[in-house]
C-alpha atoms as a PDB file:
ATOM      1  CA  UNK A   1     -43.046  64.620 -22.527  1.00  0.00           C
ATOM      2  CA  UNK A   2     -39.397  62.999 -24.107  1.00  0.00           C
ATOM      3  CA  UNK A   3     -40.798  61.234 -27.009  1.00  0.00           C
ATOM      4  CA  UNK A   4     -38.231  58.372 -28.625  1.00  0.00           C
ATOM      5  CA  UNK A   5     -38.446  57.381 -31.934  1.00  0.00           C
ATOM      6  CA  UNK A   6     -38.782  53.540 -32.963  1.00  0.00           C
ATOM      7  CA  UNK A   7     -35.405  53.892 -34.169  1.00  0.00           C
ATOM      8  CA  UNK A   8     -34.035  55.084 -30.935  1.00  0.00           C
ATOM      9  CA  UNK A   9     -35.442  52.106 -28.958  1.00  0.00           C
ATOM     10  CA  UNK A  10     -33.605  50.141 -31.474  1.00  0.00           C
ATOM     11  CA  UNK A  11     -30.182  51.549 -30.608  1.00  0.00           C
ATOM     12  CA  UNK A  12     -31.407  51.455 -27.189  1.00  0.00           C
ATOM     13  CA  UNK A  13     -32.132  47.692 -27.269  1.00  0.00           C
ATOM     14  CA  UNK A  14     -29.237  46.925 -29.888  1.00  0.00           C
ATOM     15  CA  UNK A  15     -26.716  48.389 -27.477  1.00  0.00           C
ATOM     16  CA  UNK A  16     -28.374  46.754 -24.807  1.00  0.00           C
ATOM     17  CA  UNK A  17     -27.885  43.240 -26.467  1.00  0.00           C
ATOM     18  CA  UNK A  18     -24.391  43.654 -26.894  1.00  0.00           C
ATOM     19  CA  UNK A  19     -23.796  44.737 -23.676  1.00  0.00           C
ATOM     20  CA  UNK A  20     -25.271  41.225 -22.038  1.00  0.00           C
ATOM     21  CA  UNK A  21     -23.401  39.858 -24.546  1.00  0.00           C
ATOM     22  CA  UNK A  22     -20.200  41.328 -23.490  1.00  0.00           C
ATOM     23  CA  UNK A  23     -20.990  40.073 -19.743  1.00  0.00           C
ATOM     24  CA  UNK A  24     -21.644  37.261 -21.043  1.00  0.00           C
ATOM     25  CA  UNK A  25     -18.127  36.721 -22.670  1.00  0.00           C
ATOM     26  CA  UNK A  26     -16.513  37.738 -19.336  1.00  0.00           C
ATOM     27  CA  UNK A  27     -18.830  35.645 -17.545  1.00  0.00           C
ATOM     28  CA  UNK A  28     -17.304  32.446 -19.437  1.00  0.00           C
ATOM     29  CA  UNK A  29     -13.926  33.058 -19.642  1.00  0.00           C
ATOM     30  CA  UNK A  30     -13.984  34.136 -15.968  1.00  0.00           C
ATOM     31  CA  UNK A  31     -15.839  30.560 -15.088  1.00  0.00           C
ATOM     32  CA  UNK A  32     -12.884  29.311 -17.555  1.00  0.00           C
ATOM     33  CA  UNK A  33     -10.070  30.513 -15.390  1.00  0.00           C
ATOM     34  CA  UNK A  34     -11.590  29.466 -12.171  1.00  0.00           C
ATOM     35  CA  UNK A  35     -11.827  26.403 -13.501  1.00  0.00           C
ATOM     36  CA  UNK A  36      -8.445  25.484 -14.561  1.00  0.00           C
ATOM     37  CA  UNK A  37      -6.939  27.868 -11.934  1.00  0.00           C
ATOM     38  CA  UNK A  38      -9.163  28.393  -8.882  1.00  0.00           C
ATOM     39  CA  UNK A  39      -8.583  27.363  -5.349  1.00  0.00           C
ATOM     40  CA  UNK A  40     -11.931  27.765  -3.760  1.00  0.00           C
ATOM     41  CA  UNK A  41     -12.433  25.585  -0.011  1.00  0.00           C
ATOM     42  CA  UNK A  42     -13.445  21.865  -0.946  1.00  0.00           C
ATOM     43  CA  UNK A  43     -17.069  21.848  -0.817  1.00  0.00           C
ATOM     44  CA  UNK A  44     -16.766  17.478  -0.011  1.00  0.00           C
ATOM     45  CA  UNK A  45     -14.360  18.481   2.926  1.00  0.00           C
ATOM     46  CA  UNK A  46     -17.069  16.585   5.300  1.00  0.00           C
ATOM     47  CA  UNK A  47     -17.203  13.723   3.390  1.00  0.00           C
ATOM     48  CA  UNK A  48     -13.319  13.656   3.158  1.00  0.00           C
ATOM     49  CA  UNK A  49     -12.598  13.949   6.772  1.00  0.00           C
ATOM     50  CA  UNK A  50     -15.082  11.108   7.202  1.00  0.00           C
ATOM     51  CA  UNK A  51     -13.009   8.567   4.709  1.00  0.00           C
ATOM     52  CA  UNK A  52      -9.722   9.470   5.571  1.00  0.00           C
ATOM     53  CA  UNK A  53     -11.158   8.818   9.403  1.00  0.00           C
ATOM     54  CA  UNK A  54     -12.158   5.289   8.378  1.00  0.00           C
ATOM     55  CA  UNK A  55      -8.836   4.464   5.867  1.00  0.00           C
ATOM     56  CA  UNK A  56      -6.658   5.817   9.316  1.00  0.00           C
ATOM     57  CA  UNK A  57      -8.369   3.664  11.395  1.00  0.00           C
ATOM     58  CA  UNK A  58      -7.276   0.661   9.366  1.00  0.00           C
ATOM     59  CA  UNK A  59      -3.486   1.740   9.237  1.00  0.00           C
ATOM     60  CA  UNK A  60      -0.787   1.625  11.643  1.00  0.00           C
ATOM     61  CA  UNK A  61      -0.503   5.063  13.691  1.00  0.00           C
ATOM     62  CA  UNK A  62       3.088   5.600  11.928  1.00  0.00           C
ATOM     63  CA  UNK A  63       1.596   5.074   8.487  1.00  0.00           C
ATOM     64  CA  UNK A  64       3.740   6.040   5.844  1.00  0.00           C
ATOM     65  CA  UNK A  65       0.958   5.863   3.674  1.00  0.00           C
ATOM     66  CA  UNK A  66      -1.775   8.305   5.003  1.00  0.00           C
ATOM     67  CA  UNK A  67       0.433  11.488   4.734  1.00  0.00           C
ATOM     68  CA  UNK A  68       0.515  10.281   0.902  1.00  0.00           C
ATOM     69  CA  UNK A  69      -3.134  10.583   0.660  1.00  0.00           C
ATOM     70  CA  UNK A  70      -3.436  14.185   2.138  1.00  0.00           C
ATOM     71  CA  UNK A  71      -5.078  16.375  -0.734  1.00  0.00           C
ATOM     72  CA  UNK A  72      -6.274  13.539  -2.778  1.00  0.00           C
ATOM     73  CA  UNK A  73      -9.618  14.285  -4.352  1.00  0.00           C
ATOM     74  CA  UNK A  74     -13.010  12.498  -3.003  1.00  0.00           C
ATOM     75  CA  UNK A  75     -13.083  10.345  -5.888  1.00  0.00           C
ATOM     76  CA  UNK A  76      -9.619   8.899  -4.918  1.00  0.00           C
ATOM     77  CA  UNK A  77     -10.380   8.557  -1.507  1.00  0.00           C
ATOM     78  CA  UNK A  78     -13.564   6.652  -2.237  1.00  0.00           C
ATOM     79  CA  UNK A  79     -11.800   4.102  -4.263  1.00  0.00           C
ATOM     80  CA  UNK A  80      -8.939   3.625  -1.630  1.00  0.00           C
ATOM     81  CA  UNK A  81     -11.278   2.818   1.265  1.00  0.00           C
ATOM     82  CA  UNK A  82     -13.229   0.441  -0.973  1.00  0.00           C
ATOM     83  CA  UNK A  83     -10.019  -1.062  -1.431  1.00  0.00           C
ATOM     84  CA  UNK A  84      -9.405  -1.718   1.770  1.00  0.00           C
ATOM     85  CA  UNK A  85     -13.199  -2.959   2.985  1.00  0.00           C
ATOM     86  CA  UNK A  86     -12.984  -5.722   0.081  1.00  0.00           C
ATOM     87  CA  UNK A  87      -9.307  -6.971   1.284  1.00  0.00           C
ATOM     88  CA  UNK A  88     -10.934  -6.670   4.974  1.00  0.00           C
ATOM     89  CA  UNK A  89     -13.923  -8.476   4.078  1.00  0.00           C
ATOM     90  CA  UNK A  90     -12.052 -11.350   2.554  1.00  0.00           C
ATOM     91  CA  UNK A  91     -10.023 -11.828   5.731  1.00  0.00           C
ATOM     92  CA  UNK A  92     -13.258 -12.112   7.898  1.00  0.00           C
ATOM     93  CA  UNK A  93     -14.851 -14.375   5.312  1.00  0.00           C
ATOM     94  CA  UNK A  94     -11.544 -16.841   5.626  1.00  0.00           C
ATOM     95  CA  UNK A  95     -11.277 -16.511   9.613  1.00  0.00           C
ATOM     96  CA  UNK A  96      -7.702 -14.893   9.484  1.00  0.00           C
ATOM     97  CA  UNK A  97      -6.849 -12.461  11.330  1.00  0.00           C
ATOM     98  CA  UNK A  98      -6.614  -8.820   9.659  1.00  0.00           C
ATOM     99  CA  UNK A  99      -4.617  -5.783  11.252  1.00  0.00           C
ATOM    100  CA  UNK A 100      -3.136  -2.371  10.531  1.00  0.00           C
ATOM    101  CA  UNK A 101       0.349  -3.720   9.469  1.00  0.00           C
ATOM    102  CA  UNK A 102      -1.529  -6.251   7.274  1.00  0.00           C
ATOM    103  CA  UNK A 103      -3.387  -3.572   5.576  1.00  0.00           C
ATOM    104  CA  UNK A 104      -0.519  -1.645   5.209  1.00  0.00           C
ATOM    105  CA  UNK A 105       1.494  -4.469   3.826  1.00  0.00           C
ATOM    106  CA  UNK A 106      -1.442  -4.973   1.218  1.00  0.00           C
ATOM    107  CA  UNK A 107      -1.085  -1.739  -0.548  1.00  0.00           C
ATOM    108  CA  UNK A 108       1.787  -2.928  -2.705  1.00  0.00           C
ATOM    109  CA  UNK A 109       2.503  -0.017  -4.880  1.00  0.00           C
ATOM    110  CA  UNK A 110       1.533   4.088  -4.113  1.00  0.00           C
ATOM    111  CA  UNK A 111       2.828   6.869  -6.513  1.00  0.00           C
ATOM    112  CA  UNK A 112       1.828  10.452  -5.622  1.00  0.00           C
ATOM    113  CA  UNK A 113       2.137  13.823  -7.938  1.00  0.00           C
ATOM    114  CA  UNK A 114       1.420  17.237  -7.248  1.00  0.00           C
ATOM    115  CA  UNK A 115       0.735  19.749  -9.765  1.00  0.00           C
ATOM    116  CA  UNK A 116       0.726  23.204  -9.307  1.00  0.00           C
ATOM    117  CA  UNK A 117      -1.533  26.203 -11.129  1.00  0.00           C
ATOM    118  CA  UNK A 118      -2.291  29.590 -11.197  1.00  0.00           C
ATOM    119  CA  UNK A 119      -0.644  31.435  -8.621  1.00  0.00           C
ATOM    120  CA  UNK A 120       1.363  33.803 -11.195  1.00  0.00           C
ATOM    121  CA  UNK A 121      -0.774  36.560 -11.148  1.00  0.00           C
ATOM    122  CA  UNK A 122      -2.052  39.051  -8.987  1.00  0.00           C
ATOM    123  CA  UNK A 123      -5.668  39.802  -8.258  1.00  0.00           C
ATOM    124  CA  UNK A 124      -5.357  43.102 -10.324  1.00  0.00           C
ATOM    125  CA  UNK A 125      -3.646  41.554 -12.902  1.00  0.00           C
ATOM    126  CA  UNK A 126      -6.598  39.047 -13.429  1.00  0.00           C
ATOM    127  CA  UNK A 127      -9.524  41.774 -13.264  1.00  0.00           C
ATOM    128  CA  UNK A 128      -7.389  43.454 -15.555  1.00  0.00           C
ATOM    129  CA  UNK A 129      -6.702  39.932 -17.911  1.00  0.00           C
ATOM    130  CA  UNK A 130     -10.309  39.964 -18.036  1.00  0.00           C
ATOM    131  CA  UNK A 131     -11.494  43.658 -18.705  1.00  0.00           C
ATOM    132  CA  UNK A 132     -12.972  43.654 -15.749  1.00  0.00           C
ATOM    133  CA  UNK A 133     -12.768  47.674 -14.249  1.00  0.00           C
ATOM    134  CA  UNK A 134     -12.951  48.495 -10.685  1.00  0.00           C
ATOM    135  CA  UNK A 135     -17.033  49.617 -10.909  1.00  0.00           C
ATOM    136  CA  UNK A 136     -17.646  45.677 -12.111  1.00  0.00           C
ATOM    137  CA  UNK A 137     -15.347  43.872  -9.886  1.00  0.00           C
ATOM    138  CA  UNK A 138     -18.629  43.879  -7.264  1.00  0.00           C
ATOM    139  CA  UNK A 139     -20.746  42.093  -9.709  1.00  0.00           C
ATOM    140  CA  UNK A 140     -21.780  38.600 -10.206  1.00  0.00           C
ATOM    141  CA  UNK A 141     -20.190  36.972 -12.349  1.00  0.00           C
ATOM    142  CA  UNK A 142     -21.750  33.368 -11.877  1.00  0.00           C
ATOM    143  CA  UNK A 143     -22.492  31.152  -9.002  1.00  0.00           C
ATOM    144  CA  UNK A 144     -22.645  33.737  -6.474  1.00  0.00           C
ATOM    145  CA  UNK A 145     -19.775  35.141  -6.905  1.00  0.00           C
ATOM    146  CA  UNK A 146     -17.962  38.762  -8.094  1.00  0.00           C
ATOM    147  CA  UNK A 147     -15.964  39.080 -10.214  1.00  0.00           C
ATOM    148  CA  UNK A 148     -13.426  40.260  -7.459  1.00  0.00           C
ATOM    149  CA  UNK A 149     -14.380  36.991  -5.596  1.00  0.00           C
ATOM    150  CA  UNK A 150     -13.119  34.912  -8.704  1.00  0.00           C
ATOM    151  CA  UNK A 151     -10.104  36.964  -9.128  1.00  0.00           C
ATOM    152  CA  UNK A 152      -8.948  36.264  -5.575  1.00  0.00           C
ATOM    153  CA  UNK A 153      -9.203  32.543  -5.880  1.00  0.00           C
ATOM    154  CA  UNK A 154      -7.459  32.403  -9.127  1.00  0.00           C
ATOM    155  CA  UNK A 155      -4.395  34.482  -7.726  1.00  0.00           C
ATOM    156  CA  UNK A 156      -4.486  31.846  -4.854  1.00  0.00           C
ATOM    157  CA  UNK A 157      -3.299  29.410  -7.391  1.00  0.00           C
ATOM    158  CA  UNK A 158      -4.575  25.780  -7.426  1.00  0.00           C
ATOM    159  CA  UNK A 159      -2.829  22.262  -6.434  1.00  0.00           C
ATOM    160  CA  UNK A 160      -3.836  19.299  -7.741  1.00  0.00           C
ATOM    161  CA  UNK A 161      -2.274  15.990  -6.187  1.00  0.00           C
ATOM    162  CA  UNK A 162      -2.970  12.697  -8.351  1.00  0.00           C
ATOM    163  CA  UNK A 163      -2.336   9.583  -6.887  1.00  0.00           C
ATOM    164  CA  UNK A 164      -2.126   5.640  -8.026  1.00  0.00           C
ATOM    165  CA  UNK A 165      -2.594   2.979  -5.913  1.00  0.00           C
ATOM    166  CA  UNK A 166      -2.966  -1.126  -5.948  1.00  0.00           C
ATOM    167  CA  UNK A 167      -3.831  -3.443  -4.053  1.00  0.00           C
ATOM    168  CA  UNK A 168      -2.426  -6.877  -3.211  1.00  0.00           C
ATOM    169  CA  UNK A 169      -4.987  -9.444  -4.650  1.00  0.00           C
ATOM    170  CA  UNK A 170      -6.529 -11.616  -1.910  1.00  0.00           C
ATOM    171  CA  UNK A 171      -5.545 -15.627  -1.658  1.00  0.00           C
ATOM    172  CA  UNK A 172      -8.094 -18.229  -0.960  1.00  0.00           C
ATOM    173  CA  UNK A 173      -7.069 -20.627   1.676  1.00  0.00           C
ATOM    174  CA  UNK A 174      -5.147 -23.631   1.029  1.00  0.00           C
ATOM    175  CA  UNK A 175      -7.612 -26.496   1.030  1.00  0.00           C
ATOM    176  CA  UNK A 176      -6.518 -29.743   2.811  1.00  0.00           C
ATOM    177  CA  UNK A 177      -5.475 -31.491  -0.285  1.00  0.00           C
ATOM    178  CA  UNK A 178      -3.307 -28.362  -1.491  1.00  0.00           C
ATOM    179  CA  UNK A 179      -1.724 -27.748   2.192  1.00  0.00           C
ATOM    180  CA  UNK A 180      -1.236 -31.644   2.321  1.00  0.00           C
ATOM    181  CA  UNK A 181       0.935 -30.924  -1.388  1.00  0.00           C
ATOM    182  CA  UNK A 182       2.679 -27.977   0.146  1.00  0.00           C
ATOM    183  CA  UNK A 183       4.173 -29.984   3.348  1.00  0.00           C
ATOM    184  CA  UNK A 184       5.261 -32.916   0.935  1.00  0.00           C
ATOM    185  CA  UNK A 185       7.441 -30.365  -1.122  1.00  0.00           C
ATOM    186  CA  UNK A 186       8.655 -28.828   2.085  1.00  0.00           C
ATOM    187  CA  UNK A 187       9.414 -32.652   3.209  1.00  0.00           C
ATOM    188  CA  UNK A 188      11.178 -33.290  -0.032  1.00  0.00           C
ATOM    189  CA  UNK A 189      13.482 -30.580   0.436  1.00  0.00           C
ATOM    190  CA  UNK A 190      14.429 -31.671   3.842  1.00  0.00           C
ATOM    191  CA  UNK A 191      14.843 -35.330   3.141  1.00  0.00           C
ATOM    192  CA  UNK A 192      17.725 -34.788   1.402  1.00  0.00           C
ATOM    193  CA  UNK A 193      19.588 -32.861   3.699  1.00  0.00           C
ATOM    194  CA  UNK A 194      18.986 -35.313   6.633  1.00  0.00           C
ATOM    195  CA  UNK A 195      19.751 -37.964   4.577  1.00  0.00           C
ATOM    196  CA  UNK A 196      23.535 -36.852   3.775  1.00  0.00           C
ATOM    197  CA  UNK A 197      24.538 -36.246   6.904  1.00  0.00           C
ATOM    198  CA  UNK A 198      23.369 -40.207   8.155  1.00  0.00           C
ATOM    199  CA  UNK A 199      24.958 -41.702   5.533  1.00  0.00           C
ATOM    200  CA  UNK A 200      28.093 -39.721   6.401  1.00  0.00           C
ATOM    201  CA  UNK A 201      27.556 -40.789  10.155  1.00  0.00           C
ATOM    202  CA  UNK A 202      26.767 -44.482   9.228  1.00  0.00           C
ATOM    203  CA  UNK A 203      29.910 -44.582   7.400  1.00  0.00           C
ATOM    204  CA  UNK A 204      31.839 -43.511   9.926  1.00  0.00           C
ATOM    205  CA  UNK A 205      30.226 -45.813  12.205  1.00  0.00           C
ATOM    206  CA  UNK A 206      30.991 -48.668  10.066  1.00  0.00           C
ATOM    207  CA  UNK A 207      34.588 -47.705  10.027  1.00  0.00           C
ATOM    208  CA  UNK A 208      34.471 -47.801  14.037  1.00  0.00           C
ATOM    209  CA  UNK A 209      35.164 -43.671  13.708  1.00  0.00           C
ATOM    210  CA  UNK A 210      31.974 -43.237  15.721  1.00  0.00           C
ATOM    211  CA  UNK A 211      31.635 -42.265  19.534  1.00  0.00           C
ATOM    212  CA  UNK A 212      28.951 -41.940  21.842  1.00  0.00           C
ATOM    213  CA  UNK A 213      27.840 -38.807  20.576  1.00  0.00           C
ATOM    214  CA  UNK A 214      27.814 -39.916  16.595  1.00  0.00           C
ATOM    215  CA  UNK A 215      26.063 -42.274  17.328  1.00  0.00           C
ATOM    216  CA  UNK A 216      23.110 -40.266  19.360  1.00  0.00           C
ATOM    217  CA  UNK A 217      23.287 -38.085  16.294  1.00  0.00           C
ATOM    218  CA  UNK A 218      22.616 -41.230  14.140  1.00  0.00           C
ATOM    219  CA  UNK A 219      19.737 -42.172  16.132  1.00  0.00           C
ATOM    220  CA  UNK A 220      18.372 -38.599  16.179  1.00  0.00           C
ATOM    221  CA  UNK A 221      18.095 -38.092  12.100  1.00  0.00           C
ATOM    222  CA  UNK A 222      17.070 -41.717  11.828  1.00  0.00           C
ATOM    223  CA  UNK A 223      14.105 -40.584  13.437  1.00  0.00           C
ATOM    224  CA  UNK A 224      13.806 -37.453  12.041  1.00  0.00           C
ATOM    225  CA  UNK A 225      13.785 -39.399   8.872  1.00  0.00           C
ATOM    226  CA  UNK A 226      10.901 -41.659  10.115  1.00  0.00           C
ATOM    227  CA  UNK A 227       9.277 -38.439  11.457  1.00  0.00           C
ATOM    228  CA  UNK A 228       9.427 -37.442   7.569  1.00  0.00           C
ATOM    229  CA  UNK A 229       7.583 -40.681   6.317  1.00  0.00           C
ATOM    230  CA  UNK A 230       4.953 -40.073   8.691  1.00  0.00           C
ATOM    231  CA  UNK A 231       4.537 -36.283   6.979  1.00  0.00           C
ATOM    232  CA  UNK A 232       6.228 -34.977  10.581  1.00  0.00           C
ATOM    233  CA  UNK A 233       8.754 -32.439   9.393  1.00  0.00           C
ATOM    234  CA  UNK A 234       9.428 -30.610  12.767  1.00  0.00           C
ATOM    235  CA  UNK A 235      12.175 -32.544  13.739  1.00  0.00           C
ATOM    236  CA  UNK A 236      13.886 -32.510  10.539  1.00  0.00           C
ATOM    237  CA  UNK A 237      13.396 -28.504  10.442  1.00  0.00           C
ATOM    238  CA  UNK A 238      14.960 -28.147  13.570  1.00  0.00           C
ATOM    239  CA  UNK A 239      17.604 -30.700  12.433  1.00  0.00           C
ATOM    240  CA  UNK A 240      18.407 -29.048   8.776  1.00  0.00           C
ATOM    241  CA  UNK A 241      17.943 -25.548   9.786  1.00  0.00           C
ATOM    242  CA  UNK A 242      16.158 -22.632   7.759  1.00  0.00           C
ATOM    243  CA  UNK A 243      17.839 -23.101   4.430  1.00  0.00           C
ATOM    244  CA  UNK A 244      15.452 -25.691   2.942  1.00  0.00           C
ATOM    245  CA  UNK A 245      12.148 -24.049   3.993  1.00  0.00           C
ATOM    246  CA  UNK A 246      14.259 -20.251   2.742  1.00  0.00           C
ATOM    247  CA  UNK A 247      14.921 -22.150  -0.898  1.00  0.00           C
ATOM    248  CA  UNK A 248      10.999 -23.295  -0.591  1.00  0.00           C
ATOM    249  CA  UNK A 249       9.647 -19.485  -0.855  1.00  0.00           C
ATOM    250  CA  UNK A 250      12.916 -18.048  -2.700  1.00  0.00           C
ATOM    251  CA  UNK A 251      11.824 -20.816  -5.543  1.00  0.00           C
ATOM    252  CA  UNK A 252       8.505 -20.658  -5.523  1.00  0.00           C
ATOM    253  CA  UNK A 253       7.024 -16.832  -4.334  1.00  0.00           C
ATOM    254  CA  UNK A 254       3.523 -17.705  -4.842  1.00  0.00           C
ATOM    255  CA  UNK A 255       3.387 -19.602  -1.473  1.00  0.00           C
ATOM    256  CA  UNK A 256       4.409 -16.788   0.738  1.00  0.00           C
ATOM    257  CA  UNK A 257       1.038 -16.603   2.113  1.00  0.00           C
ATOM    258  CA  UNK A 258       0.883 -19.474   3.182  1.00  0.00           C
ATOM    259  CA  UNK A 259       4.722 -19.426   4.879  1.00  0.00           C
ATOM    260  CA  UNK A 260       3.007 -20.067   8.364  1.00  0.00           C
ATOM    261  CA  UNK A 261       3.027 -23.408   6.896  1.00  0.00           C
ATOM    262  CA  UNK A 262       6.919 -24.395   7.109  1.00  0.00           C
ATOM    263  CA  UNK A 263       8.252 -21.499   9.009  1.00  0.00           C
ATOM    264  CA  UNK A 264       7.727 -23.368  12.807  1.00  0.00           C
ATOM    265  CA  UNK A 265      10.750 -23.612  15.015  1.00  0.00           C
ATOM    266  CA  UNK A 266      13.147 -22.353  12.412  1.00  0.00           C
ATOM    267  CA  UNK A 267      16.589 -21.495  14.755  1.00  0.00           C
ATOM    268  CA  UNK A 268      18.458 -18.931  13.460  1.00  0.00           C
ATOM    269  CA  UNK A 269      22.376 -18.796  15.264  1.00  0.00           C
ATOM    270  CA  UNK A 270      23.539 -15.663  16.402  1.00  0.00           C
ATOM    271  CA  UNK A 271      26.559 -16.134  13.690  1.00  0.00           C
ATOM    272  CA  UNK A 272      27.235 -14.311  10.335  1.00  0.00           C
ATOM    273  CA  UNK A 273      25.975 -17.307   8.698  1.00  0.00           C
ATOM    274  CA  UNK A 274      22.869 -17.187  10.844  1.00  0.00           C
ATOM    275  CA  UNK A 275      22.312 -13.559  10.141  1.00  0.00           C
ATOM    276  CA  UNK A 276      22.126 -14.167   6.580  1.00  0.00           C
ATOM    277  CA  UNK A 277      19.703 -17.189   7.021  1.00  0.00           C
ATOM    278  CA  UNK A 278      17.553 -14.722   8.524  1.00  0.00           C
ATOM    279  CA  UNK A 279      18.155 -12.200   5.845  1.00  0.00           C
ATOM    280  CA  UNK A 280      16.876 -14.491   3.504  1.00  0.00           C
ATOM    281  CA  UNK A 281      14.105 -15.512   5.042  1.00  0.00           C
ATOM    282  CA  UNK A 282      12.678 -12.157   5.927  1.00  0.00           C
ATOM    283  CA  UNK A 283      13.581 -11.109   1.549  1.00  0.00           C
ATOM    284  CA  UNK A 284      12.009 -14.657   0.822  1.00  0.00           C
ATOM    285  CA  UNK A 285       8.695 -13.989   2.652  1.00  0.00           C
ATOM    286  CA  UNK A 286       9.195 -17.053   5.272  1.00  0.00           C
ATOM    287  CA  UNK A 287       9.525 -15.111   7.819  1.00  0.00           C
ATOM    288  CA  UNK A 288       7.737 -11.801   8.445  1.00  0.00           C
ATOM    289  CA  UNK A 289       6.444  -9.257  11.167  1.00  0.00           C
ATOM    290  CA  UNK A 290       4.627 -11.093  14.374  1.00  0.00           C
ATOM    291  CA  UNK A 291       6.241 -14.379  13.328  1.00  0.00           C
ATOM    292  CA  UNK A 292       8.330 -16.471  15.991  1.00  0.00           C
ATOM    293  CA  UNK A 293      11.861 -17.788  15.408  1.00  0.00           C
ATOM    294  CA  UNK A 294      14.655 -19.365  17.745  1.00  0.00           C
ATOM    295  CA  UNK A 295      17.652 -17.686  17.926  1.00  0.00           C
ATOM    296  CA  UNK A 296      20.570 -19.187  20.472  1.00  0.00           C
ATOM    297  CA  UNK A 297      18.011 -21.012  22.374  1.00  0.00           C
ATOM    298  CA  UNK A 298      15.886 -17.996  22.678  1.00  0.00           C
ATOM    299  CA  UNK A 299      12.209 -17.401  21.341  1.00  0.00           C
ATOM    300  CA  UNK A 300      12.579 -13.897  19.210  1.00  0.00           C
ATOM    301  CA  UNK A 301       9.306 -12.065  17.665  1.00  0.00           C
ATOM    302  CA  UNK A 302      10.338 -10.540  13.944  1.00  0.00           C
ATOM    303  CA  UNK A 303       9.960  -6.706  14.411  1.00  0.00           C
ATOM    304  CA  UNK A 304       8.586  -4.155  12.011  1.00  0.00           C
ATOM    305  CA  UNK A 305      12.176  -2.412  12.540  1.00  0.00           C
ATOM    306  CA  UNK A 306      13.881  -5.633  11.638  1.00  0.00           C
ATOM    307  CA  UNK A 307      12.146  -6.097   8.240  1.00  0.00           C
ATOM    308  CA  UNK A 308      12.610  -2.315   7.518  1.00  0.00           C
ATOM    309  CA  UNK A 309      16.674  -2.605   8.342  1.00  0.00           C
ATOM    310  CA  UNK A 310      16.784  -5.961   6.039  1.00  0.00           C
ATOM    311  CA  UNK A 311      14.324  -4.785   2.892  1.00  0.00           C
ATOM    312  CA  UNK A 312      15.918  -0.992   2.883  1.00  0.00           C
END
């Protein structure tokens, strides 16, 4: 019979002690490493797929924005699709129509990093970094997982990809009173403009330098101007062309949601003077994708492409 002395046991146990402690100390810095440089499989890679399924499904199929949001973390995809559900909600609450190149139009500013980590060492290299031997590279070293495990996903390197986003801030509606206001200042920027071409055709007239047709033009902006009185601006738009209900948005920005307002029958001539009314009216938010405009006679639809060529 081996007999052990008290002392012996105490060696035994003190050694032991230090031992776990030693594991211990591996343990922690190993966790450390993984931590700041582990690339393990995303454990919410369900719930990921499942929001970046709903914030696709609000988005145009060309996008530029969802290829931005590939790697983001749950966290960020969470807030984005909230995001987009309140702006969605607020359209279905108001009765106006809401779709994909809306909702891509309402994310008005998206900034995307990506950092890199880890990745500079080999999987030796680490085990060796953490005085870690070949006999204790099988053994757990937390979670689950070996040592060797750990060492492999650190060597793998880690990406992180932060991203910032806003959103455009919801307008109420106009109420009667306010679209009532909006008109008038639309009509006071065409009066004028009617105004001095009739009293250049009445003088003419009075000078007997009037024909037929200067005098059908009288008639016409005399009733455009009556048209006016009666809060009837379509005939004087037509009349005055684009440029007053252009200098309306370029002077005041805040009414660009509510352009659909002043931007009816609005002819655009297929002239470099025309062109650049229509360059300014697509930069000055008048006119914008889905809206009509007559061009030559001829009903034209403003194009995603078009807006794209004009803003850059």
């Amino acid at each position: 019979m081996v007999k052990i002395s008290a002392r012996g046991i105490a060696d035994w146990v003190k050694a032991t002690d230090k031992e776990q402690e030693r594991m211990d100390g591996l343990r922690a810095k190993a966790l450390e490493l993984k931590l700041k440089y582990g690339a393990d499989a995303d454990e919410d890679l369900a719930a990921k797929a499942a929001l970046m399924s709903q914030i696709k499904a609000r988005l145009p199929e060309n996008s530029k924005i969802v290829p931005q949001l590939v790697g983001a973390d749950l966290k960020t995809l969470q807030a984005f699709n909230e995001g987009q559900v309140k702006i969605q909600d607020y359209y279905a609450e108001e009765g106006l129509p809401y779709g994909p190149e809306q909702a891509e139009e309402d994310v008005i500013s998206f900034h995307r990093e990506v950092m890199n980590s880890g990745g500079k060492l080999s999987q030796e290299e680490i085990l060796t970094l953490l005085g870690v031997d070949e006999d204790m590279a099988s053994e757990i070293a937390f979670g689950g997982k070996t040592f060797e495990d750990v060492a492999r996903s650190i060597s793998g390197g880690k990406e992180d990809v932060g991203i910032a986003f806003q959103f455009t801030s919801p307008q109420k509606s106009l109420s009667g009173s306010e679209q009532k206001a909006l008109k008038e200042l639309y009509i006071g920027n065409l009066r004028p403009t009617i105004a001095a071409e009739l009293q250049q055709i009445n003088a003419d007239i009075a000078g007997g330098n009037a024909g037929p047709e200067i005098e059908a033009r009288a008639a016409e902006l005399e009733r455009a101007l009556t048209g006016l009185e009666a809060g009837d601006y379509v005939g004087a738009a037509a009349i005055a062309g684009p440029e007053a209900a252009i200098n309306l948005m370029e002077t005041n920005p805040k009414l660009r949601p509510y352009n659909y307002l002043v931007n009816q029958r609005l002819n655009f001539p297929r002239t470099p003077e025309g062109n650049a009314l229509f360059e300014r009216a697509i930069k000055s938010g008048l006119l914008g994708e889905g809206d009509k405009y007559m061009s030559n006679g001829q009903m034209g639809t403003v194009t995603r492409e078009q807006i794209e060529r004009i803003m850059g």
